[in-house]
C-alpha atoms as a PDB file:
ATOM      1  CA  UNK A   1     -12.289  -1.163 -22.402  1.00  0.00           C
ATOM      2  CA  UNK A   2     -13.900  -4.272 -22.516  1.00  0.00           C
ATOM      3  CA  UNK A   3     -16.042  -5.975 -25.251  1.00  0.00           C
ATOM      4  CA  UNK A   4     -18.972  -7.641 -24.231  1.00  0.00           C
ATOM      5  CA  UNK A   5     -21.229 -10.049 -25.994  1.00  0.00           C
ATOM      6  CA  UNK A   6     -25.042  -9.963 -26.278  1.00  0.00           C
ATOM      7  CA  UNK A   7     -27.653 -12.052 -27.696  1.00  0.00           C
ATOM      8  CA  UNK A   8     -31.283 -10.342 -28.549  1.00  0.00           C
ATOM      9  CA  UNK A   9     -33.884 -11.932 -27.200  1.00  0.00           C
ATOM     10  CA  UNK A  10     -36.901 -11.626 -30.345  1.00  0.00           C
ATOM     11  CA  UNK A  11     -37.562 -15.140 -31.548  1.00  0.00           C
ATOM     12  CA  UNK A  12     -37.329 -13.678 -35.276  1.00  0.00           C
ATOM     13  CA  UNK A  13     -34.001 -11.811 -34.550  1.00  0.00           C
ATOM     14  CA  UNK A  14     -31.510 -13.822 -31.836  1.00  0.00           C
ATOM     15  CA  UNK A  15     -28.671 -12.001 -33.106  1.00  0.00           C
ATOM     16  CA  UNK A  16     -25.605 -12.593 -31.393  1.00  0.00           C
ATOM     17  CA  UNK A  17     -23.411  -9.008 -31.240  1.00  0.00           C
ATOM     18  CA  UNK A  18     -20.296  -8.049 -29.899  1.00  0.00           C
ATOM     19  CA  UNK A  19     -20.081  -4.348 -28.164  1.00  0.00           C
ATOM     20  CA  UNK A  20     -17.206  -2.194 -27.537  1.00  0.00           C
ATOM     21  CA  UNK A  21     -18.123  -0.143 -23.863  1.00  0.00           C
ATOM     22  CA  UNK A  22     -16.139   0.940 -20.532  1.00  0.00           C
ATOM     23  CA  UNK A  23     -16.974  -1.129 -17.873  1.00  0.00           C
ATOM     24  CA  UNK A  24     -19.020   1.861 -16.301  1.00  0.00           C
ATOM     25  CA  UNK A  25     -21.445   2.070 -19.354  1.00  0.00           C
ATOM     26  CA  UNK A  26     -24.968   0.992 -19.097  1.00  0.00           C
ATOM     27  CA  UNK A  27     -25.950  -2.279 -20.452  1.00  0.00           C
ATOM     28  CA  UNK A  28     -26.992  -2.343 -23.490  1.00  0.00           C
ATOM     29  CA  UNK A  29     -31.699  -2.866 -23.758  1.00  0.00           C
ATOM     30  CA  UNK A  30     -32.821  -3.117 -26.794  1.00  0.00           C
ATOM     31  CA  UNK A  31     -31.113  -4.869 -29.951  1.00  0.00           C
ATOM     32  CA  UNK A  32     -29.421  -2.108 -32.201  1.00  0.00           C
ATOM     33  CA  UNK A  33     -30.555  -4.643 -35.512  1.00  0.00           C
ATOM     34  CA  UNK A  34     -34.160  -5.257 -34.745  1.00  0.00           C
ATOM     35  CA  UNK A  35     -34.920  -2.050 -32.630  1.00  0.00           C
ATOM     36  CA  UNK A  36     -37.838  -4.305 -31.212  1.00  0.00           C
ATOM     37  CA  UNK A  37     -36.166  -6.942 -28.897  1.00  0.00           C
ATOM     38  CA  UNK A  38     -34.316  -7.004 -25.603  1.00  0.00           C
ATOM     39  CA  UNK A  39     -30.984  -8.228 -25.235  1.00  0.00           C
ATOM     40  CA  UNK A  40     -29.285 -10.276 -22.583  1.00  0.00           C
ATOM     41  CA  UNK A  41     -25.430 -10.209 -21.860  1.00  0.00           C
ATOM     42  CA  UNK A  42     -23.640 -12.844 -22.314  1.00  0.00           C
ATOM     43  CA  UNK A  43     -20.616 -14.471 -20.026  1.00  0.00           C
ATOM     44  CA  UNK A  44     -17.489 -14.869 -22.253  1.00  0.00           C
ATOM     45  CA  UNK A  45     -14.581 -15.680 -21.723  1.00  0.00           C
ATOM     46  CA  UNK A  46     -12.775 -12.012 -21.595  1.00  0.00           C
ATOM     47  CA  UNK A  47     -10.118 -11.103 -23.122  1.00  0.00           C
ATOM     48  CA  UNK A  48      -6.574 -12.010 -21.421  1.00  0.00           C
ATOM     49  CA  UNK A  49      -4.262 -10.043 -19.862  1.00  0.00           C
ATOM     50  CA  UNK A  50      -1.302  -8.061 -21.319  1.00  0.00           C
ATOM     51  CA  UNK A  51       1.798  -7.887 -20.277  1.00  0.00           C
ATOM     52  CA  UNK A  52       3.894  -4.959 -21.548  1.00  0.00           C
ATOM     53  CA  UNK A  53       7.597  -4.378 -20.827  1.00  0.00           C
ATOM     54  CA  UNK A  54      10.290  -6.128 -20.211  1.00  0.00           C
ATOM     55  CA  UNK A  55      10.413  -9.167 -17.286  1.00  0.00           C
ATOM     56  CA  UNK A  56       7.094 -11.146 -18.413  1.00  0.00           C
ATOM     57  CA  UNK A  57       9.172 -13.353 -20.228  1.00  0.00           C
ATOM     58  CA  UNK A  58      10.669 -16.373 -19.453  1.00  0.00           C
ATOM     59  CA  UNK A  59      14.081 -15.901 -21.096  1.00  0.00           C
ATOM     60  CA  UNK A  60      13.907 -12.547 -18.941  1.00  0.00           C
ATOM     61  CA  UNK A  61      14.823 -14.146 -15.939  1.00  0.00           C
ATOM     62  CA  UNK A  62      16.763 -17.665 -17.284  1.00  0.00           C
ATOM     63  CA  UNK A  63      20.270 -17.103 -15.995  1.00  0.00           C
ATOM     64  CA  UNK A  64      22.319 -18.666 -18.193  1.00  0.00           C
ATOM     65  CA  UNK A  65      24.390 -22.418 -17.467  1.00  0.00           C
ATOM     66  CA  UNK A  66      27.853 -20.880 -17.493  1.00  0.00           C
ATOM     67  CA  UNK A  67      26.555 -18.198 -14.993  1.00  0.00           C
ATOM     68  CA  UNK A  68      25.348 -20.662 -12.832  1.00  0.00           C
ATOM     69  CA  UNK A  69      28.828 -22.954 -13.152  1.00  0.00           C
ATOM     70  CA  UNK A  70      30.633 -19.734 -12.888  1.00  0.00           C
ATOM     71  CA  UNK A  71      29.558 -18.990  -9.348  1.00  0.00           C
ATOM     72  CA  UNK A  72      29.672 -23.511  -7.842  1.00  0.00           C
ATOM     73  CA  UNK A  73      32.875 -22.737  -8.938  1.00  0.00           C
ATOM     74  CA  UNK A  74      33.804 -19.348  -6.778  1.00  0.00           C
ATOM     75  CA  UNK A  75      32.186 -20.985  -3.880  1.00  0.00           C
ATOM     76  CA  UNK A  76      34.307 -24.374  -4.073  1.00  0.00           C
ATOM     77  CA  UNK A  77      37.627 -21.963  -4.123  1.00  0.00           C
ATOM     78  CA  UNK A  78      36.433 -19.646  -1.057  1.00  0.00           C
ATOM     79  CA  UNK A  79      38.424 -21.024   2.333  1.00  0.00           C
ATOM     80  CA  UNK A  80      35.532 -21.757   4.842  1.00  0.00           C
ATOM     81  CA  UNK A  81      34.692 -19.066   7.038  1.00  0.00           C
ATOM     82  CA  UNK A  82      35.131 -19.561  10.696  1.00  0.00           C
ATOM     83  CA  UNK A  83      33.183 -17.592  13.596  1.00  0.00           C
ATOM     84  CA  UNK A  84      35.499 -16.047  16.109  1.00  0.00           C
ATOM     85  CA  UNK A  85      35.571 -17.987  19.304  1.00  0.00           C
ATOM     86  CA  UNK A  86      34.764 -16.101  22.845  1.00  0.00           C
END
C-alpha cells in the first residue's frame, strides 16, 4: 500500500501529512488536524521498487574469471568440426 502526501489547503493550517491508504481508497477531503480545510494530494516521488529473492543482484549473475578462462580454453583444444560433404 502506498503512502501518499497531502498538504491542507486553510491559510492558518498548511500542514503537510503523510497517509498510509490502498491505492483503491478515496482521497482524503478535509485535513484530519484542522477539521476545517481541504486538502490537495501531492505528487511525490513514490517509494521504489523491491526486489525480493535471489537474481536481483549483480554478483547473482557475475560468472566468475576462471569460469570464463576455463571454457576459451576447452574451445581452443576441441578439433574443428567439419560438415559432411554430399
Amino acid at each position: 500500500m502506498p503512502t501518499y502526501d497531502y498538504q491542507c489547503r486553510n491559510r492558518k493550517c498548511r500542514k503537510h501529512f503523510s497517509l498510509f491508504q490502498g491505492i483503491t481508497a478515496d482521497p482524503l477531503r478535509r485535513c484530519p488536524h484542522c477539521q476545517v480545510g481541504r486538502v490537495n494530494r501531492l505528487i511525490g516521488p513514490g517509494g521504489g521498487l523491491i526486489f525480493k529473492g535471489s537474481g536481483f543482484y549483480i554478483t547473482d549473475y557475475k560468472k566468475s574469471s576462471g569460469d570464463r578462462k576455463k571454457k576459451e580454453g576447452d574451445a581452443a583444444k576441441k578439433p574443428a568440426e567439419k560438415s559432411p560433404k554430399k
